[in-house]
ModelCIF file with pLDDT and N, C-alpha, C, O atoms, coordinates in Angstrom:
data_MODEL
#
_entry.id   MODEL 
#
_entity.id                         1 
_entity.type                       polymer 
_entity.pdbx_number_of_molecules   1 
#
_entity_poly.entity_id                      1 
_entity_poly.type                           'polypeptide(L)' 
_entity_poly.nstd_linkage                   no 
_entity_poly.nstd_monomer                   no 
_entity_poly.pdbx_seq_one_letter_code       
;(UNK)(UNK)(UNK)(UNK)(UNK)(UNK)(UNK)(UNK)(UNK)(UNK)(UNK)(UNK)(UNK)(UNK)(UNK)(UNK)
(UNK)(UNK)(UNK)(UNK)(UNK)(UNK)(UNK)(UNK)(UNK)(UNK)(UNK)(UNK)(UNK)(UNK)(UNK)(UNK)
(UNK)(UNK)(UNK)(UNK)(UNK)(UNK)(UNK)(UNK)(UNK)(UNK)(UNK)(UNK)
;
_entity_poly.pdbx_seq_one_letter_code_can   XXXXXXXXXXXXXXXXXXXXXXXXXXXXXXXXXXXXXXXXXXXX 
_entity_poly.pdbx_strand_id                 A 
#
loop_
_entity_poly_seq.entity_id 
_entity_poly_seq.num 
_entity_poly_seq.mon_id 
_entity_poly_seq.hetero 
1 1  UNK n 
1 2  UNK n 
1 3  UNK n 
1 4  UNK n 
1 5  UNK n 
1 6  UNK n 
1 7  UNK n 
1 8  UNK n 
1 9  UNK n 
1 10 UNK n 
1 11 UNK n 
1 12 UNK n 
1 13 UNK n 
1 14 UNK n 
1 15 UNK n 
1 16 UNK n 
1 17 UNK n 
1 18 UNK n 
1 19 UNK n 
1 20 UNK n 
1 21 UNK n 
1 22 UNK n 
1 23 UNK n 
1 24 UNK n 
1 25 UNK n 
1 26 UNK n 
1 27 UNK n 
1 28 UNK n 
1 29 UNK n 
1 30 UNK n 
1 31 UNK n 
1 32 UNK n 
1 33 UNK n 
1 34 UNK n 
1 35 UNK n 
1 36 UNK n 
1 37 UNK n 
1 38 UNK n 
1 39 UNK n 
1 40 UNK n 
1 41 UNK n 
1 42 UNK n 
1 43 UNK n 
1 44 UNK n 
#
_struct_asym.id          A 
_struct_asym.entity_id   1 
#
loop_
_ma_qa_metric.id 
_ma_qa_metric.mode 
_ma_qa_metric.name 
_ma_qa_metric.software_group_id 
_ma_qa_metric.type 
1 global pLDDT . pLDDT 
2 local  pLDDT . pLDDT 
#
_ma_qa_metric_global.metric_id      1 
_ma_qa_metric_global.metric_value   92.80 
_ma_qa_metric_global.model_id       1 
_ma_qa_metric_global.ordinal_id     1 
#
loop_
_ma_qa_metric_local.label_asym_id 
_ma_qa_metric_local.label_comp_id 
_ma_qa_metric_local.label_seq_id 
_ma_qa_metric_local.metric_id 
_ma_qa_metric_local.metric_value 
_ma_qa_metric_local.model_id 
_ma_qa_metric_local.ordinal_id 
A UNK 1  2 93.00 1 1  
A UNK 2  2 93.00 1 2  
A UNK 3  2 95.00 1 3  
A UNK 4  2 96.00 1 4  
A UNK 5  2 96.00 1 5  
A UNK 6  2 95.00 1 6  
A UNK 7  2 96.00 1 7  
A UNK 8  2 96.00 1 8  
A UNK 9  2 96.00 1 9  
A UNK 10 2 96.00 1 10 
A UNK 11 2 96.00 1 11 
A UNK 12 2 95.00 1 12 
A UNK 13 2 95.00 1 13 
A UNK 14 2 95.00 1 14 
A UNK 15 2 94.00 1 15 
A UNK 16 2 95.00 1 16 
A UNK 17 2 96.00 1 17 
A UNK 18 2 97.00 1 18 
A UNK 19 2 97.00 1 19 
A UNK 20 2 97.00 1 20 
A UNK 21 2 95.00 1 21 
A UNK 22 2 91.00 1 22 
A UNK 23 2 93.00 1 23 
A UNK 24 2 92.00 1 24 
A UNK 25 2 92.00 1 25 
A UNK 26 2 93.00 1 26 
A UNK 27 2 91.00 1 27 
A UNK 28 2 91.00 1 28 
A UNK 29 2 90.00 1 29 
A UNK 30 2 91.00 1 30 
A UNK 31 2 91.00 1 31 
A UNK 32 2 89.00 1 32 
A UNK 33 2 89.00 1 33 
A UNK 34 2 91.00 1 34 
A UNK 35 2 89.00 1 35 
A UNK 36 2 88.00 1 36 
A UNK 37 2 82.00 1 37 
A UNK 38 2 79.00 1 38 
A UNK 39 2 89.00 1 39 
A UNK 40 2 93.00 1 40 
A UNK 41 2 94.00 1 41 
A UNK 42 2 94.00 1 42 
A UNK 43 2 93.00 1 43 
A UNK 44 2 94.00 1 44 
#
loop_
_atom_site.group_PDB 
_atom_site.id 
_atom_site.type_symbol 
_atom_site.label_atom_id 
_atom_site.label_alt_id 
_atom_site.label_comp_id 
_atom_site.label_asym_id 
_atom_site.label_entity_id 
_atom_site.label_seq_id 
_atom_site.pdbx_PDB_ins_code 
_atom_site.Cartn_x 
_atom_site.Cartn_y 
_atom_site.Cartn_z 
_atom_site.occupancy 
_atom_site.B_iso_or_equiv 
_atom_site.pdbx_formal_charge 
_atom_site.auth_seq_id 
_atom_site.auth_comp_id 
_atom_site.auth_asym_id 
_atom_site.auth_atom_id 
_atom_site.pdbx_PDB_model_num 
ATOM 1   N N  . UNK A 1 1  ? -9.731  14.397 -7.922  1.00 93.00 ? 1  UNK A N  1 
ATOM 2   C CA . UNK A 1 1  ? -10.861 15.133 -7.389  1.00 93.00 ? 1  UNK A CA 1 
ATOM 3   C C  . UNK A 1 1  ? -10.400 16.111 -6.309  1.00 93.00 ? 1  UNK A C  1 
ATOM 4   O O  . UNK A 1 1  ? -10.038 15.749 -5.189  1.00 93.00 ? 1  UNK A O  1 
ATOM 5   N N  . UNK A 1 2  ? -10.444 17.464 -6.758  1.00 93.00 ? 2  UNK A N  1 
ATOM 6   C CA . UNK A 1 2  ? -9.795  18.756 -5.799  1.00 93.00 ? 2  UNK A CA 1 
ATOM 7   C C  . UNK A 1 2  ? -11.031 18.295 -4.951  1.00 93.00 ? 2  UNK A C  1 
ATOM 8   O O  . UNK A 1 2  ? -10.377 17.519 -4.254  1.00 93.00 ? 2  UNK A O  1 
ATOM 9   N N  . UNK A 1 3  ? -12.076 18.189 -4.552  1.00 95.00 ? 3  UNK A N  1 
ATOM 10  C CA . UNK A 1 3  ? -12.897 18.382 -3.728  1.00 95.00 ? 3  UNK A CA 1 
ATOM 11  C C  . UNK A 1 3  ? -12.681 17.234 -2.309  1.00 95.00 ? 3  UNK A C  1 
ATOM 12  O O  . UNK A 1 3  ? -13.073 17.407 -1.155  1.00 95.00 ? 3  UNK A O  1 
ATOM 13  N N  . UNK A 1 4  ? -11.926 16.057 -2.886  1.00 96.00 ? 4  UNK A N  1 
ATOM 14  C CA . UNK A 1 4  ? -12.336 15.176 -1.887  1.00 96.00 ? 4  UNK A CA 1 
ATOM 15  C C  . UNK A 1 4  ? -10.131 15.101 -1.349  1.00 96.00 ? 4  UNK A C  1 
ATOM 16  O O  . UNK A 1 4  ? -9.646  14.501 -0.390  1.00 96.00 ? 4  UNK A O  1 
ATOM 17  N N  . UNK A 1 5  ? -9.496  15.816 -2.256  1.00 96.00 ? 5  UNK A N  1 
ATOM 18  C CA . UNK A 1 5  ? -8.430  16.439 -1.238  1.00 96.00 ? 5  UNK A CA 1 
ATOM 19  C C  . UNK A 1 5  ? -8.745  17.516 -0.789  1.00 96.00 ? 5  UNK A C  1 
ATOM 20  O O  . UNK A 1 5  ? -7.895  17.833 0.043   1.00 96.00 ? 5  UNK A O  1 
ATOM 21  N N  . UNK A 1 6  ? -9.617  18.372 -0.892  1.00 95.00 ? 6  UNK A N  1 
ATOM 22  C CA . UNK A 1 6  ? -9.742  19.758 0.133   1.00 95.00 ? 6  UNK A CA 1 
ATOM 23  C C  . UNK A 1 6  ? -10.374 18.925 1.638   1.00 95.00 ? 6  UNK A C  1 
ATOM 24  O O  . UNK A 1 6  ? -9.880  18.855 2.764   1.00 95.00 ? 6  UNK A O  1 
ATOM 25  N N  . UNK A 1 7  ? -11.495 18.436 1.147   1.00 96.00 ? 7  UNK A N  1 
ATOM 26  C CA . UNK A 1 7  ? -11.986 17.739 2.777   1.00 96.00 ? 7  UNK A CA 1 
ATOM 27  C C  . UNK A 1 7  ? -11.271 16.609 3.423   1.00 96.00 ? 7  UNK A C  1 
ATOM 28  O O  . UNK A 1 7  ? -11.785 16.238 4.478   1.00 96.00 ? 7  UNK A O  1 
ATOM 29  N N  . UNK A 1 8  ? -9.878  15.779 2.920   1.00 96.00 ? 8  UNK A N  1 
ATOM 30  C CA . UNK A 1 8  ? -9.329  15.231 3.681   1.00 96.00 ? 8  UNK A CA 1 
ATOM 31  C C  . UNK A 1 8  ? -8.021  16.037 4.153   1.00 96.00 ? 8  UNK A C  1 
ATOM 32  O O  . UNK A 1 8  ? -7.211  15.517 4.921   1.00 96.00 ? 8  UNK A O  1 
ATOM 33  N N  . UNK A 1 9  ? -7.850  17.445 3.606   1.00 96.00 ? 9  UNK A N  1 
ATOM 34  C CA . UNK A 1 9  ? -6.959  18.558 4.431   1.00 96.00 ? 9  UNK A CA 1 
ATOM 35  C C  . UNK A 1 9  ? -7.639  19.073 5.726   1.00 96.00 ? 9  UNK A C  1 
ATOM 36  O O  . UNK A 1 9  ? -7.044  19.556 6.690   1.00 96.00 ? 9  UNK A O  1 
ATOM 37  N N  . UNK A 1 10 ? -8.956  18.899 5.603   1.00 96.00 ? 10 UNK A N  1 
ATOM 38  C CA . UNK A 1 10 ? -9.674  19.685 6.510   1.00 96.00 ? 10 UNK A CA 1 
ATOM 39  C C  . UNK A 1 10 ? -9.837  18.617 7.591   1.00 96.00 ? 10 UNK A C  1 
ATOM 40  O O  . UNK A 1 10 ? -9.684  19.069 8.725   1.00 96.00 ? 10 UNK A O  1 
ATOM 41  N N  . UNK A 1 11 ? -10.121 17.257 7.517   1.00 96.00 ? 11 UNK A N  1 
ATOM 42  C CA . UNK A 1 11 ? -9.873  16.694 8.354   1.00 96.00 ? 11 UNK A CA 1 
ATOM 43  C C  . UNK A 1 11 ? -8.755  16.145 8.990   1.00 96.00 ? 11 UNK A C  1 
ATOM 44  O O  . UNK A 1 11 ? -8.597  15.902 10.186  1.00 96.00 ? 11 UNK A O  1 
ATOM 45  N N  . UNK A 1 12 ? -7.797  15.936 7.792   1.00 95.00 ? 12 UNK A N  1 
ATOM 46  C CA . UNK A 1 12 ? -5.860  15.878 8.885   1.00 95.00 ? 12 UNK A CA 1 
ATOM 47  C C  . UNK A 1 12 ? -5.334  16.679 9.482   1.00 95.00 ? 12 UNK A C  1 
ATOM 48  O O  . UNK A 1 12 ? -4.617  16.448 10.456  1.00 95.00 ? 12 UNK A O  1 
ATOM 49  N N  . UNK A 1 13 ? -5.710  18.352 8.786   1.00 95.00 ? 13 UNK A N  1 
ATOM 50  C CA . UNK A 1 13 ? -4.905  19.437 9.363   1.00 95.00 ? 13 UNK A CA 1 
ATOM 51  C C  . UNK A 1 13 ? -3.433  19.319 9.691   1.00 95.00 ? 13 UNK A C  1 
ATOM 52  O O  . UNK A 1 13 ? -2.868  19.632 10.739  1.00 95.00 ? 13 UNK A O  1 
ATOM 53  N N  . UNK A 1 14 ? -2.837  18.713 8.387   1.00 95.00 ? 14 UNK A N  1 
ATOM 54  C CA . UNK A 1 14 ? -1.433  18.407 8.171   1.00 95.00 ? 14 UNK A CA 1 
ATOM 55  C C  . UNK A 1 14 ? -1.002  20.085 8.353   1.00 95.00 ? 14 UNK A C  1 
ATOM 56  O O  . UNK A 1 14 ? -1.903  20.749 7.841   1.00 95.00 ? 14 UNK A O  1 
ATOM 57  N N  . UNK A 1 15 ? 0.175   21.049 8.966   1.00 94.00 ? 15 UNK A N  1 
ATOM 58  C CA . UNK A 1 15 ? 0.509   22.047 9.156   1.00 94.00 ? 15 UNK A CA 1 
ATOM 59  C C  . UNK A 1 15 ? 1.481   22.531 7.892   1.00 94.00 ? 15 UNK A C  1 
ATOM 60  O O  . UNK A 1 15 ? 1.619   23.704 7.545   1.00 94.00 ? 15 UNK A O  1 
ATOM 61  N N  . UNK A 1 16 ? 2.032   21.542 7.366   1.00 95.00 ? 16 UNK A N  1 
ATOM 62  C CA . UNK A 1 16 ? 3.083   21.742 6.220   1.00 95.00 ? 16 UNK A CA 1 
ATOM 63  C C  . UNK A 1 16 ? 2.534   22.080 4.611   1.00 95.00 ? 16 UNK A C  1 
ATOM 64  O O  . UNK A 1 16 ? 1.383   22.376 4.290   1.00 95.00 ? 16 UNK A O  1 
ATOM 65  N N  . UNK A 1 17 ? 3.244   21.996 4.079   1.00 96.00 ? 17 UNK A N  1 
ATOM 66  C CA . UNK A 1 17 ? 2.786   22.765 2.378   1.00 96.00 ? 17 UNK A CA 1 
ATOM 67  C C  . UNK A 1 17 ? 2.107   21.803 2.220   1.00 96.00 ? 17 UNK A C  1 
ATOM 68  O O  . UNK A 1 17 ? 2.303   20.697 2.725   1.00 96.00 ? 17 UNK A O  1 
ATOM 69  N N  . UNK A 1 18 ? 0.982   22.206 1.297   1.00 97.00 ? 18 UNK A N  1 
ATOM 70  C CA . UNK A 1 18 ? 0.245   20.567 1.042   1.00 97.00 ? 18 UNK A CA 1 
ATOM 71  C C  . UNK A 1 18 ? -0.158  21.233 -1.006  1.00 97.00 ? 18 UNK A C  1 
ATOM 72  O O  . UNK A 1 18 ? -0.951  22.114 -1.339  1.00 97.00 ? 18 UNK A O  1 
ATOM 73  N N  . UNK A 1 19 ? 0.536   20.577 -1.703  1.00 97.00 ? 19 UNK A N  1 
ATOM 74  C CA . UNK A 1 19 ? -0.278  20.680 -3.122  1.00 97.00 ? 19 UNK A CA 1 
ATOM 75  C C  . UNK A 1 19 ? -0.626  19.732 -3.538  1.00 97.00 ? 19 UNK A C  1 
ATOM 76  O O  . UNK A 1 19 ? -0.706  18.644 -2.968  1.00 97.00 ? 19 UNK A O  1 
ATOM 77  N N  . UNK A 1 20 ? -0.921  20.040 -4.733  1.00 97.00 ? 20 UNK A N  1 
ATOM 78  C CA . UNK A 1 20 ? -1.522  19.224 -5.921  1.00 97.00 ? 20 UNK A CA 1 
ATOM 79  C C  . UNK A 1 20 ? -1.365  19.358 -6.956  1.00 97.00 ? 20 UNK A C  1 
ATOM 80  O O  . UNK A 1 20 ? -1.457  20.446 -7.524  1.00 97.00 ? 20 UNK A O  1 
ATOM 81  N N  . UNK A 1 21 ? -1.000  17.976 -7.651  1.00 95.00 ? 21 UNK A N  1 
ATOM 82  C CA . UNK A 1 21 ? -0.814  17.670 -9.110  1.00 95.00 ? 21 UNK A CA 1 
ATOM 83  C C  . UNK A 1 21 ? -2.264  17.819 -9.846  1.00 95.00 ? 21 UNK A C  1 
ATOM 84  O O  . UNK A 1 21 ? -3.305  17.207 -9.605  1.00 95.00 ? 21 UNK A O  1 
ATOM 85  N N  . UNK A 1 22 ? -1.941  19.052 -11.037 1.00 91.00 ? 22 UNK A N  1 
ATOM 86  C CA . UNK A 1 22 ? -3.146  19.306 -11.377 1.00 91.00 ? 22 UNK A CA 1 
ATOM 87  C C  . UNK A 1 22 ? -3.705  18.733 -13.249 1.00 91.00 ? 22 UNK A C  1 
ATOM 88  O O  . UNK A 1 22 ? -4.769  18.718 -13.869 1.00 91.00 ? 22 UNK A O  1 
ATOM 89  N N  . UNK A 1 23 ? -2.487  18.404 -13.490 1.00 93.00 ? 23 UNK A N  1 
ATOM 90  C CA . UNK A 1 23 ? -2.474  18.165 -14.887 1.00 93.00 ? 23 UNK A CA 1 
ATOM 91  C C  . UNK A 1 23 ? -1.624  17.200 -15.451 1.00 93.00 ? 23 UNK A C  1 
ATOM 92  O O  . UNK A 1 23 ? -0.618  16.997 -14.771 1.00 93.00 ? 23 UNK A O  1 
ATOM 93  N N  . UNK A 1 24 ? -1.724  16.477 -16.585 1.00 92.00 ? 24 UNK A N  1 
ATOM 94  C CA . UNK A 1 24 ? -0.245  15.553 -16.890 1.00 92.00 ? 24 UNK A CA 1 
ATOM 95  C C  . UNK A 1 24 ? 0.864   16.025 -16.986 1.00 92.00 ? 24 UNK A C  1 
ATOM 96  O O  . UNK A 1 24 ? 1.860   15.331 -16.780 1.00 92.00 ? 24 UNK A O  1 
ATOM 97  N N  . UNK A 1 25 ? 0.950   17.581 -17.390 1.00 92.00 ? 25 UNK A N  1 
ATOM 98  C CA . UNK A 1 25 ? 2.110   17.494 -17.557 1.00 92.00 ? 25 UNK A CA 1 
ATOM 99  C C  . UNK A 1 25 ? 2.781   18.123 -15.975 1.00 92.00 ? 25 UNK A C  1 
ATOM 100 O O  . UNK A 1 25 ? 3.775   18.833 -15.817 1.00 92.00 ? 25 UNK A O  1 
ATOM 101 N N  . UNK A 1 26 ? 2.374   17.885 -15.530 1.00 93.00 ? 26 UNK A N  1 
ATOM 102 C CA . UNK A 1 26 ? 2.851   18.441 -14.105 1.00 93.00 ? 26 UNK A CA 1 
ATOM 103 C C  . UNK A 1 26 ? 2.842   17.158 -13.409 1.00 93.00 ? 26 UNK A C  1 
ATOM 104 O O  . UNK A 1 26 ? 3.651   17.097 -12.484 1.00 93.00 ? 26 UNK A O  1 
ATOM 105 N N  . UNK A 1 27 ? 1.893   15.766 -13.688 1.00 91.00 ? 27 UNK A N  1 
ATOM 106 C CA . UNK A 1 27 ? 2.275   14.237 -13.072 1.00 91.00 ? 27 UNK A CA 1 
ATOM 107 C C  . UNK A 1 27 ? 3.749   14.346 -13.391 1.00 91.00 ? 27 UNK A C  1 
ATOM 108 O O  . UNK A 1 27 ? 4.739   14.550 -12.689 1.00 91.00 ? 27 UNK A O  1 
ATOM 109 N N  . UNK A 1 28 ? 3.510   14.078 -15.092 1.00 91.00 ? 28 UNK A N  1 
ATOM 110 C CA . UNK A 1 28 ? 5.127   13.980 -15.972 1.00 91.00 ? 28 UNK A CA 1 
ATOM 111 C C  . UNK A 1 28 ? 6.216   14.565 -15.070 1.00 91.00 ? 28 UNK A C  1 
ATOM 112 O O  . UNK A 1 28 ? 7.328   14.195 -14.693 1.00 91.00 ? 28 UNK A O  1 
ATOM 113 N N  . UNK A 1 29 ? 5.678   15.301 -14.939 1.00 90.00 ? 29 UNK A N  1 
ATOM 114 C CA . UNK A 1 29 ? 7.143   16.311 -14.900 1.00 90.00 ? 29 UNK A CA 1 
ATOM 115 C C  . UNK A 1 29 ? 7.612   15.579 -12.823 1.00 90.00 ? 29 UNK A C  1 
ATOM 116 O O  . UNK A 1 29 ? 8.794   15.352 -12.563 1.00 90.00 ? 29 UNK A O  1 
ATOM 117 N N  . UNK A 1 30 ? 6.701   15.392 -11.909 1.00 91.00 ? 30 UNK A N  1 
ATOM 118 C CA . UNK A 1 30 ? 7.445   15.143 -10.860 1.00 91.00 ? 30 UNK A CA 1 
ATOM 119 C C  . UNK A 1 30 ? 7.376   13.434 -11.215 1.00 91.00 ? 30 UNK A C  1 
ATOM 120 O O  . UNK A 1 30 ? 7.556   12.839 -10.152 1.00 91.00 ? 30 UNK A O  1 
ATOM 121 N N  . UNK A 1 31 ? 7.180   12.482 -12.334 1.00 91.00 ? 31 UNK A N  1 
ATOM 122 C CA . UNK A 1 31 ? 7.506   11.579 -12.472 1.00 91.00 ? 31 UNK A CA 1 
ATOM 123 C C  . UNK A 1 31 ? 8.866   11.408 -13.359 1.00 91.00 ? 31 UNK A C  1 
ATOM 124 O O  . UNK A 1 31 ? 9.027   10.304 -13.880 1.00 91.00 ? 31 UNK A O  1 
ATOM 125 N N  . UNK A 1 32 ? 9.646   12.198 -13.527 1.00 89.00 ? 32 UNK A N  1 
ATOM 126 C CA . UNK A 1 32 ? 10.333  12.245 -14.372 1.00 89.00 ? 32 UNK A CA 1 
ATOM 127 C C  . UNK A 1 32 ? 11.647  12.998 -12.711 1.00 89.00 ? 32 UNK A C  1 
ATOM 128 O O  . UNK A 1 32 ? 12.587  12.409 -12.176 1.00 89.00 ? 32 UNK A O  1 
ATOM 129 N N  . UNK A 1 33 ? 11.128  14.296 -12.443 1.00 89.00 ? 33 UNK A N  1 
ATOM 130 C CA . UNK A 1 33 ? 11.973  14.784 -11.324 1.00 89.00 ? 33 UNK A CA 1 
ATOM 131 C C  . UNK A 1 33 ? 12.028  13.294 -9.720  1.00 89.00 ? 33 UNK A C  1 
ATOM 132 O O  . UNK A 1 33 ? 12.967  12.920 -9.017  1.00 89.00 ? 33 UNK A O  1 
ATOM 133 N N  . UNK A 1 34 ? 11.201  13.061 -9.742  1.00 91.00 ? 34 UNK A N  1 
ATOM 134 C CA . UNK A 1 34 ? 11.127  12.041 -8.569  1.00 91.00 ? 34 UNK A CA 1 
ATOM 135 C C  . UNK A 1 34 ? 11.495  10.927 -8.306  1.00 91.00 ? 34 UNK A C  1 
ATOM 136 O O  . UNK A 1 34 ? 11.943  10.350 -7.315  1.00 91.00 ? 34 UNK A O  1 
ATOM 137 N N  . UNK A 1 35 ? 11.207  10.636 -9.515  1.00 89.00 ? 35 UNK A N  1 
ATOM 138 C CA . UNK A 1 35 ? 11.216  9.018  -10.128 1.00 89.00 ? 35 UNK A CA 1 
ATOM 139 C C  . UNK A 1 35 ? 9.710   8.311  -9.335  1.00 89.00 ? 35 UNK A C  1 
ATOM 140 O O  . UNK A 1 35 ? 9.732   7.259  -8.696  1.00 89.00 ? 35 UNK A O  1 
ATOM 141 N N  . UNK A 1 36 ? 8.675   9.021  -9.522  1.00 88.00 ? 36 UNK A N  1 
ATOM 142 C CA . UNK A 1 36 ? 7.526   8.768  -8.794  1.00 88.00 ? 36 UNK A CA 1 
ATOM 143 C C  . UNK A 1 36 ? 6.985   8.256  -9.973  1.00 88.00 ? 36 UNK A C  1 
ATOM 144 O O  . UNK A 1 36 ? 7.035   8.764  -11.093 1.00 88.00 ? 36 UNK A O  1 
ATOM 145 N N  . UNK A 1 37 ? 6.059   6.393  -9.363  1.00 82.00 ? 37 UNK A N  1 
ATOM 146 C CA . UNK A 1 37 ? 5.677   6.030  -10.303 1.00 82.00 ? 37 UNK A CA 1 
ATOM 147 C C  . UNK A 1 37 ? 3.921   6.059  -9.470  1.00 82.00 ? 37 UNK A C  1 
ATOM 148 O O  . UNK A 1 37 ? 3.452   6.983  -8.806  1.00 82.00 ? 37 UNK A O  1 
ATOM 149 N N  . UNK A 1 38 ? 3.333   4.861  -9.774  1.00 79.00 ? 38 UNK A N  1 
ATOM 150 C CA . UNK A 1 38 ? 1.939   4.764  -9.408  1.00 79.00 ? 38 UNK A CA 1 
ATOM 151 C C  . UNK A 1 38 ? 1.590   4.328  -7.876  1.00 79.00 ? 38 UNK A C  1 
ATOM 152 O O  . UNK A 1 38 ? 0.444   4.367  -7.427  1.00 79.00 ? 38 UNK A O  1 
ATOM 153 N N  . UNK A 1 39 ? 2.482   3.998  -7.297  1.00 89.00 ? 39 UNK A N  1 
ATOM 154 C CA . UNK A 1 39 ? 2.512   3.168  -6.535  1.00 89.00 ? 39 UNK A CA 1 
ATOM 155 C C  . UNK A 1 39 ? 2.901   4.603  -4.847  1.00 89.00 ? 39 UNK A C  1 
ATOM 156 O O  . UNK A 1 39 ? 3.967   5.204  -4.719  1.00 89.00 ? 39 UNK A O  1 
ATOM 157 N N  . UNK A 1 40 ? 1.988   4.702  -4.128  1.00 93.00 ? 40 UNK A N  1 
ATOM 158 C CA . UNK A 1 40 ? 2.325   5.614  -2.954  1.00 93.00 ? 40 UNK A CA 1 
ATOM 159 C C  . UNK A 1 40 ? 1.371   5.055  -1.819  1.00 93.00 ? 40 UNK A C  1 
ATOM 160 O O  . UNK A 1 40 ? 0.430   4.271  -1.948  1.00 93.00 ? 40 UNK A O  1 
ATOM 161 N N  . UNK A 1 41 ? 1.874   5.684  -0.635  1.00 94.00 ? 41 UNK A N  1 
ATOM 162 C CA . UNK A 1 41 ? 2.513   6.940  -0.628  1.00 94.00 ? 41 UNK A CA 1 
ATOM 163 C C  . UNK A 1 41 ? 4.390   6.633  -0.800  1.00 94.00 ? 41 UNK A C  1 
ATOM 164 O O  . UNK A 1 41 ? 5.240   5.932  -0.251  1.00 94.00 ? 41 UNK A O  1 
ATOM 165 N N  . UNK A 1 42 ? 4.329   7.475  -1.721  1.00 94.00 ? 42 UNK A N  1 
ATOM 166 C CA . UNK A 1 42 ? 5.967   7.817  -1.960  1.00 94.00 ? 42 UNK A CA 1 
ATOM 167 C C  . UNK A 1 42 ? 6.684   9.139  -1.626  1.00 94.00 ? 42 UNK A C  1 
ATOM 168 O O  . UNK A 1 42 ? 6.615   10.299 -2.034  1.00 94.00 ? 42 UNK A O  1 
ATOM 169 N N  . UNK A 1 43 ? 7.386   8.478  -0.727  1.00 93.00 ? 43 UNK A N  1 
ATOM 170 C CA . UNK A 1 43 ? 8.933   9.698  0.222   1.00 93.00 ? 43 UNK A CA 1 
ATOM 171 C C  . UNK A 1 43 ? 9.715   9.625  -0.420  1.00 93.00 ? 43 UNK A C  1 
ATOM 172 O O  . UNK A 1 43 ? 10.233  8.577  -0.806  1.00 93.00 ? 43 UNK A O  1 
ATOM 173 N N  . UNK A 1 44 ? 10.089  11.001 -0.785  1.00 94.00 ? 44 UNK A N  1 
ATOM 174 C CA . UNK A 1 44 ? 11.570  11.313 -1.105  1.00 94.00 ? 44 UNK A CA 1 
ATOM 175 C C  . UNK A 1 44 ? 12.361  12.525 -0.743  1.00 94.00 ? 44 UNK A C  1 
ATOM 176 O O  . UNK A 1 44 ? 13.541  12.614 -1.079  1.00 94.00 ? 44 UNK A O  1 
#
């Protein structure tokens, strides 16, 4: 839900890049680059 990460940007006001995974194949793809599974928050 883009809507309910836009209003918790607006309330952290984290200063750094902030995106979003918008589709599977873009999960895929940083689960595959990351080794990011279901389980976060995950640092790498």
């Amino acid at each position: 839900n883009k809507n309910d990460w836009a209003k918790v940007l607006n309330l952290e006001r984290m200063p750094w890049k902030q995106l979003v995974v918008s589709n599977e194949q873009e999960k895929e793809a940083m689960q595959l680059q990351f080794k990011l599974n279901s389980a976060i928050p995950y640092s790498v």
